[in-house]
C-alpha atoms as a PDB file:
ATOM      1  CA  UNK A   1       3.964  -0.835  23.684  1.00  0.00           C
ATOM      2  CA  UNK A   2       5.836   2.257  21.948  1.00  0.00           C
ATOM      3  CA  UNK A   3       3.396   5.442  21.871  1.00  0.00           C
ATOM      4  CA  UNK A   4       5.163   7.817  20.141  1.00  0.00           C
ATOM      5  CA  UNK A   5       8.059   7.973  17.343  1.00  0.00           C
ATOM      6  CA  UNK A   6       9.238  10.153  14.766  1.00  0.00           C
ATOM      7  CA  UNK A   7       9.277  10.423  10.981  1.00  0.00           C
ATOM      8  CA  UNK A   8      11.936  12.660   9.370  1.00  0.00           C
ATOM      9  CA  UNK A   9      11.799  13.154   5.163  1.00  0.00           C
ATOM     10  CA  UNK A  10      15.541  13.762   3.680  1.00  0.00           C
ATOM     11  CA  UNK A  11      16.413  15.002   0.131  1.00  0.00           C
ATOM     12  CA  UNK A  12      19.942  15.017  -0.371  1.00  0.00           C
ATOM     13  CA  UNK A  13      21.682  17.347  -2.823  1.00  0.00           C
ATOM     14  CA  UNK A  14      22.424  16.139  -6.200  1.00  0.00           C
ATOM     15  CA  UNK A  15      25.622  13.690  -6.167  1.00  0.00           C
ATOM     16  CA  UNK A  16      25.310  13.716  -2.076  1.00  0.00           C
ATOM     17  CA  UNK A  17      23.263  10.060  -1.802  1.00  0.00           C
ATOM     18  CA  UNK A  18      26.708   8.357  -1.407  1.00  0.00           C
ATOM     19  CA  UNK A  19      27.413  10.426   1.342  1.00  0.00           C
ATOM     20  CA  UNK A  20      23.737  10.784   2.981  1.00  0.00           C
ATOM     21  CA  UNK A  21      23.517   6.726   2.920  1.00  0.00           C
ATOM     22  CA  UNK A  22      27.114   6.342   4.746  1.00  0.00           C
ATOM     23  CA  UNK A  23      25.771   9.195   7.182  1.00  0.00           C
ATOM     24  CA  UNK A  24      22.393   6.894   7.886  1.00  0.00           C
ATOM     25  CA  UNK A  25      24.804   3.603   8.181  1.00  0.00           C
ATOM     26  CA  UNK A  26      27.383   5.119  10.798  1.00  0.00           C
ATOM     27  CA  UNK A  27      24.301   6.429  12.642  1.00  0.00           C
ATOM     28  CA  UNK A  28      22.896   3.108  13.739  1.00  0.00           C
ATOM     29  CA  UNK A  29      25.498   2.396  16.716  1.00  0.00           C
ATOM     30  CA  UNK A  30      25.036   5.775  17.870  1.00  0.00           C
ATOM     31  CA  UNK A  31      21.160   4.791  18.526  1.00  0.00           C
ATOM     32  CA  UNK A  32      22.029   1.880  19.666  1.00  0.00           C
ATOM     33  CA  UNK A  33      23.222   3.030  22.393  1.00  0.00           C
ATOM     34  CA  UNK A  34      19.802   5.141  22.945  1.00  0.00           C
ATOM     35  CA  UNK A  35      18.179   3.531  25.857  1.00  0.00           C
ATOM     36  CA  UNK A  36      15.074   4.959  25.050  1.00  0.00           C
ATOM     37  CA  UNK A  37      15.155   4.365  21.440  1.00  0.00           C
ATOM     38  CA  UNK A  38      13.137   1.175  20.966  1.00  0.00           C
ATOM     39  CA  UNK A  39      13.079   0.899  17.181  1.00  0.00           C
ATOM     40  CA  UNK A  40      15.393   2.657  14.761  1.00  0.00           C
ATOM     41  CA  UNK A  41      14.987   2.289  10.711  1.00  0.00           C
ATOM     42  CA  UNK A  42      16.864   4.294   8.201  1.00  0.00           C
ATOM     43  CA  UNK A  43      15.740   3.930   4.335  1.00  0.00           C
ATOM     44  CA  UNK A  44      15.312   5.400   1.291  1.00  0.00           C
ATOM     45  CA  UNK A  45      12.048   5.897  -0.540  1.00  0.00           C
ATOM     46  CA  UNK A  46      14.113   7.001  -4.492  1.00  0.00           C
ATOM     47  CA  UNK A  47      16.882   7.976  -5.740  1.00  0.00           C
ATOM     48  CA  UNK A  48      17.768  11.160  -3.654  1.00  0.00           C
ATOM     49  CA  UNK A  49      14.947  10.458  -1.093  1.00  0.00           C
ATOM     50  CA  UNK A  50      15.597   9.152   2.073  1.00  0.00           C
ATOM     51  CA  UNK A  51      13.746   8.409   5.295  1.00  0.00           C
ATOM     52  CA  UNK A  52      13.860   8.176   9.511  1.00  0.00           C
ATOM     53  CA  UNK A  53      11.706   6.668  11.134  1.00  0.00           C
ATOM     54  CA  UNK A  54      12.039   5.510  15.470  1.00  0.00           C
ATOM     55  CA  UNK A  55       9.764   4.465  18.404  1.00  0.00           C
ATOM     56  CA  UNK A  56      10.099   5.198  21.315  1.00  0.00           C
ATOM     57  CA  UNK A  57       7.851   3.974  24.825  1.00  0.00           C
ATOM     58  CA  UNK A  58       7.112   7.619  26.241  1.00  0.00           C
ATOM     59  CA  UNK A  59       8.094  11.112  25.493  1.00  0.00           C
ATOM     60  CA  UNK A  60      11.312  10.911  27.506  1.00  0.00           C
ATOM     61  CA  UNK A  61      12.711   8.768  24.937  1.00  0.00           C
ATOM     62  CA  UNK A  62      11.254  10.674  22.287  1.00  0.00           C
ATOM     63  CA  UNK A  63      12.786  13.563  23.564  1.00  0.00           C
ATOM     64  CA  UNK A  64      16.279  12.361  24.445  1.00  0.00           C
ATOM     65  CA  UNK A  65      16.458  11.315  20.702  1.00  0.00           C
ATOM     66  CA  UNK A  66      15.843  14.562  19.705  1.00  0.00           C
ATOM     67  CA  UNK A  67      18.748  16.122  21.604  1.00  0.00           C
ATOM     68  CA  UNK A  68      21.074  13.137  21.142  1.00  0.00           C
ATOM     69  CA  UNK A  69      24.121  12.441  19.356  1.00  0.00           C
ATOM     70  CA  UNK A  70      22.300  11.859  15.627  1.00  0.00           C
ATOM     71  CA  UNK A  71      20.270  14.645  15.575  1.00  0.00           C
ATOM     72  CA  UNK A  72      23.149  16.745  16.639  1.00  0.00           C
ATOM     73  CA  UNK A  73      25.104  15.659  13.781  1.00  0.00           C
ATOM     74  CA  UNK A  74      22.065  15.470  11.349  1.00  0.00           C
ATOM     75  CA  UNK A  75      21.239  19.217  11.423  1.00  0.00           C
ATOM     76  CA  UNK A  76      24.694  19.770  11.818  1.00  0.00           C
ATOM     77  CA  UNK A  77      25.058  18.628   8.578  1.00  0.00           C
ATOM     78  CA  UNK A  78      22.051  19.282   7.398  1.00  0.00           C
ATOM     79  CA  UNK A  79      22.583  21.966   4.673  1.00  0.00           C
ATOM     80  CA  UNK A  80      25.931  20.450   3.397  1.00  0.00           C
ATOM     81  CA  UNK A  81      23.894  16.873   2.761  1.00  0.00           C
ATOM     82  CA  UNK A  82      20.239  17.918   2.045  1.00  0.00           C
ATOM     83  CA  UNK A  83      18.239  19.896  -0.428  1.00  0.00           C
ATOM     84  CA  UNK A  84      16.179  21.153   1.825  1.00  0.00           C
ATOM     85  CA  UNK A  85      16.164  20.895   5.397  1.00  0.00           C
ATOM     86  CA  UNK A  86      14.951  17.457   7.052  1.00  0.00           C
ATOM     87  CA  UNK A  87      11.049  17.570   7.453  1.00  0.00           C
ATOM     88  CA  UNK A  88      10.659  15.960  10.621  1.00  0.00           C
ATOM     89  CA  UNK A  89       7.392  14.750  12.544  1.00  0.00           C
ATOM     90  CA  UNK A  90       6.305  13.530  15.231  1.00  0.00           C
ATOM     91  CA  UNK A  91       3.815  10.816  15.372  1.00  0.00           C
ATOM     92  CA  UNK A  92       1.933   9.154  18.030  1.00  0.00           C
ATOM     93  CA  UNK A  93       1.566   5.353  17.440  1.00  0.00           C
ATOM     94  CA  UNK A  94      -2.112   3.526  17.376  1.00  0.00           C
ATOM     95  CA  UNK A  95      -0.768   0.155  16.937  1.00  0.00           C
ATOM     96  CA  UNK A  96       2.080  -2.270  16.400  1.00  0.00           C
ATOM     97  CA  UNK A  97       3.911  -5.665  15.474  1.00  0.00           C
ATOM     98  CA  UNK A  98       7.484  -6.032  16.852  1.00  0.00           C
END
């Protein structure tokens, strides 16, 4: 069972939602290739509001996430793409269905 994930908030910038969705879609292979990335979703919530949201087994997967090759380039581009910066948190998981 996963135990842990993380939930990050995005607002892009006015006229930036073409280029914050393309960012989200080229993202999946990267995580794909996350071992300990178990589940990976990028959405959006409204027009310029878009979300994160991953599982992960333990905290080593959590945490290897966190320094990998996505959230590199997601802060990296963080204040050309978003409003404000990405609210990210992490959540511990009671219960799922895979």
């Amino acid at each position: 069972m996963n135990k842990v994930g993380i939930l990050a908030k995005l607002q892009a910038r006015q006229g930036k939602e073409a280029e914050v969705e393309q960012f989200l879609s080229l993202a999946a292979p990267l995580v794909a290739e996350e071992v300990g990335t178990t589940a990976w979703f990028a959405f959006r919530l409204g027009p310029a509001t878009y979300g994160i949201f991953d599982t992960f087994k333990d905290e080593e997967g959590r945490n290897a996430h966190l320094t990998g090759e996505v959230a590199k380039a997601l802060f990296a581009h963080a204040e050309e793409l978003f409003f404000t910066p990405p609210q990210v948190d992490m959540v511990e998981i009671l219960a799922e269905k895979l």
